[in-house]
C-alpha atoms as a PDB file:
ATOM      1  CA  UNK A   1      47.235 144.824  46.019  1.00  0.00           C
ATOM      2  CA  UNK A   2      46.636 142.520  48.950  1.00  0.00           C
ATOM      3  CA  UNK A   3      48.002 139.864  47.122  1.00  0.00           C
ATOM      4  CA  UNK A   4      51.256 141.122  46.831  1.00  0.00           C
ATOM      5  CA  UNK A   5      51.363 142.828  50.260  1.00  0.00           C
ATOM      6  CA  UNK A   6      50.119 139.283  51.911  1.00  0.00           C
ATOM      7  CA  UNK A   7      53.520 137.862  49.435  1.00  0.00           C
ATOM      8  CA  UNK A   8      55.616 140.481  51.349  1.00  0.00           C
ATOM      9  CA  UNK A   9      54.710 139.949  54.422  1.00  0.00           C
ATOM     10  CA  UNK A  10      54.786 136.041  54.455  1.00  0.00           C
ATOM     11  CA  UNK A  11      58.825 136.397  52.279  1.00  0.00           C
ATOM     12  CA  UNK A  12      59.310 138.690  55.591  1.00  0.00           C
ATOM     13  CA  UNK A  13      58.505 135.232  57.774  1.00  0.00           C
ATOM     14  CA  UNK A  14      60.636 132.762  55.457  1.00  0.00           C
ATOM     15  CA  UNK A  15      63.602 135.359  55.740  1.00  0.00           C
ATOM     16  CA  UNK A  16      63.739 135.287  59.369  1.00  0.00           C
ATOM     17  CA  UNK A  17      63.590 132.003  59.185  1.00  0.00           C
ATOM     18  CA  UNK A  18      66.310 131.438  57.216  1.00  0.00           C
ATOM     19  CA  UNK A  19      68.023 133.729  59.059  1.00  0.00           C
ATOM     20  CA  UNK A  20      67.902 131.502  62.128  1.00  0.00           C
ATOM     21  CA  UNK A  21      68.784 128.417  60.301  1.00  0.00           C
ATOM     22  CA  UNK A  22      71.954 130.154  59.058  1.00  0.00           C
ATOM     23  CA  UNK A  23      72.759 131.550  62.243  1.00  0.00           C
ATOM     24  CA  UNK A  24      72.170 128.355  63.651  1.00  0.00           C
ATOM     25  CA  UNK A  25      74.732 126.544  61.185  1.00  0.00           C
ATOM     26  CA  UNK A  26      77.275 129.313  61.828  1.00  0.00           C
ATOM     27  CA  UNK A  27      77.445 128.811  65.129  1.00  0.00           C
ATOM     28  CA  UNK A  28      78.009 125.320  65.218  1.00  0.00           C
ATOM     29  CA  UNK A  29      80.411 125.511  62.194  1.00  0.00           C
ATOM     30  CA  UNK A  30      82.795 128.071  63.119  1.00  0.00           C
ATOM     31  CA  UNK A  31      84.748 126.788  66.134  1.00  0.00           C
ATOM     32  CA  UNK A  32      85.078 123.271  63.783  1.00  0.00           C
ATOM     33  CA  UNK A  33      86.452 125.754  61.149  1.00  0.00           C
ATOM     34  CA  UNK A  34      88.662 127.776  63.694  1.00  0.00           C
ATOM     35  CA  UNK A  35      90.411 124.015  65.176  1.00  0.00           C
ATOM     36  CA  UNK A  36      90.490 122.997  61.166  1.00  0.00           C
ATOM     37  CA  UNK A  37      92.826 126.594  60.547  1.00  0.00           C
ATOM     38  CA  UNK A  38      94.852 126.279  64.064  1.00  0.00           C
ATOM     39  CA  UNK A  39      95.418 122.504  63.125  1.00  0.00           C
ATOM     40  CA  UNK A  40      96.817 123.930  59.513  1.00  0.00           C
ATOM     41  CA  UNK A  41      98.941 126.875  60.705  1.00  0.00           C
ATOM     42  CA  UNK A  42     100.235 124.806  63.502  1.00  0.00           C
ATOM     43  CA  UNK A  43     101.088 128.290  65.710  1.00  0.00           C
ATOM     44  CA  UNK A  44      99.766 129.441  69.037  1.00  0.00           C
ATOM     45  CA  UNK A  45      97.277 127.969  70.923  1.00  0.00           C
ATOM     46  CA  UNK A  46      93.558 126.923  70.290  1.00  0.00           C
ATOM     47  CA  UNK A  47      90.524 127.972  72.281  1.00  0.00           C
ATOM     48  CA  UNK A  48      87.150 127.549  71.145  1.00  0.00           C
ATOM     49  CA  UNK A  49      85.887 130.300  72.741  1.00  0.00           C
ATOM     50  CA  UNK A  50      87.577 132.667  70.122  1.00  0.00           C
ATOM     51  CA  UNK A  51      85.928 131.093  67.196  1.00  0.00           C
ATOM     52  CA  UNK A  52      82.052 131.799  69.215  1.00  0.00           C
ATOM     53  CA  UNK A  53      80.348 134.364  67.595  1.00  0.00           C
ATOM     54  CA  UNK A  54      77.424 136.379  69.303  1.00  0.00           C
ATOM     55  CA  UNK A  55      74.901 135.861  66.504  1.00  0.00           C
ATOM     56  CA  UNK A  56      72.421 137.701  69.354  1.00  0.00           C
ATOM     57  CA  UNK A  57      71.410 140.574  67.855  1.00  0.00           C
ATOM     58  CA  UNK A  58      70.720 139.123  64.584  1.00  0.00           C
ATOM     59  CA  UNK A  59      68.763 136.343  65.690  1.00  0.00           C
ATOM     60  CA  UNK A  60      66.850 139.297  67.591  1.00  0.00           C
ATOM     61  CA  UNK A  61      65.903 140.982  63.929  1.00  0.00           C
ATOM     62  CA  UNK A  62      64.872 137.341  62.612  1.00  0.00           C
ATOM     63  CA  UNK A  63      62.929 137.408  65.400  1.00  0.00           C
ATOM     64  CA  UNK A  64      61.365 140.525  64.109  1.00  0.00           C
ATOM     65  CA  UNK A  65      61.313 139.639  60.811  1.00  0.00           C
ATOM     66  CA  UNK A  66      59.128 136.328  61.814  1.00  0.00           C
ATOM     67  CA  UNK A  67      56.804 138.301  64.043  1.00  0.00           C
ATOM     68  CA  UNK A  68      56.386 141.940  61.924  1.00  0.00           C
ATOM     69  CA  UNK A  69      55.551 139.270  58.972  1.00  0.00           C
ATOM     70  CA  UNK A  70      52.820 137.070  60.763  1.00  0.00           C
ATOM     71  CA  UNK A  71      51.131 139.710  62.439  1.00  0.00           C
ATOM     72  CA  UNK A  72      50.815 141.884  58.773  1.00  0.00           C
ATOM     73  CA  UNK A  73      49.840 138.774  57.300  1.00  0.00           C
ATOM     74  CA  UNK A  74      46.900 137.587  59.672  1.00  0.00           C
ATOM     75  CA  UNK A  75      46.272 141.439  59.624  1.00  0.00           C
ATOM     76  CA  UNK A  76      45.769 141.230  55.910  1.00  0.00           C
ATOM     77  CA  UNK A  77      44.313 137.723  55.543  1.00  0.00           C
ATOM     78  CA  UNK A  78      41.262 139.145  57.714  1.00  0.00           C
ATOM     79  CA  UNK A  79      40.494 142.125  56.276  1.00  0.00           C
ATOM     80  CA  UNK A  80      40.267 140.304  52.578  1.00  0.00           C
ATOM     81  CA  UNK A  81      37.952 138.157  54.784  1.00  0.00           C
ATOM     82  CA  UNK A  82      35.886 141.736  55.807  1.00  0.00           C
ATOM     83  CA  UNK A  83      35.789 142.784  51.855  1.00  0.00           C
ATOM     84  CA  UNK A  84      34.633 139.676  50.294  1.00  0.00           C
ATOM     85  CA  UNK A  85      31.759 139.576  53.125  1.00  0.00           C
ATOM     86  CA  UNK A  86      30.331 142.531  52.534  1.00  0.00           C
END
């Protein structure tokens, strides 16, 4: 059962990772994306401010995600290191 719950906890720290990584990307590909579709519809007037997106909150819960995760897993890894002790 540890096994698996030590599996959860470090998929918990590779998906807030990912998470940041993506949110990363997105942010830096987005306003290149938004000039790219102003460029193609050729109307009104570009500002790369409207193509920022607040990715603040979800970074926050990858955050999370990365701490819950290592905490549950060093929490785990020691007390399989209590059982097979004893």
């Amino acid at each position: 059962m540890n096994k698996v719950l030590f599996f959860f906890s470090n998929l918990l720290v590779i998906l807030g990772v990912c998470t940041l990584f993506v949110t990363g990307i997105l942010s830096k590909i987005l306003p290149m994306l938004g000039r790219a579709a102003y460029q193609a519809a050729a109307a009104g007037s570009y500002s790369q401010e409207d193509y920022i997106v607040n990715f603040t909150t979800i970074n926050i819960f990858a955050f999370l995600l990365i701490a819950i995760g290592a905490v549950s897993s060093y929490l785990i890894y020691k007390q399989v290191l209590v059982e097979t002790e004893v």
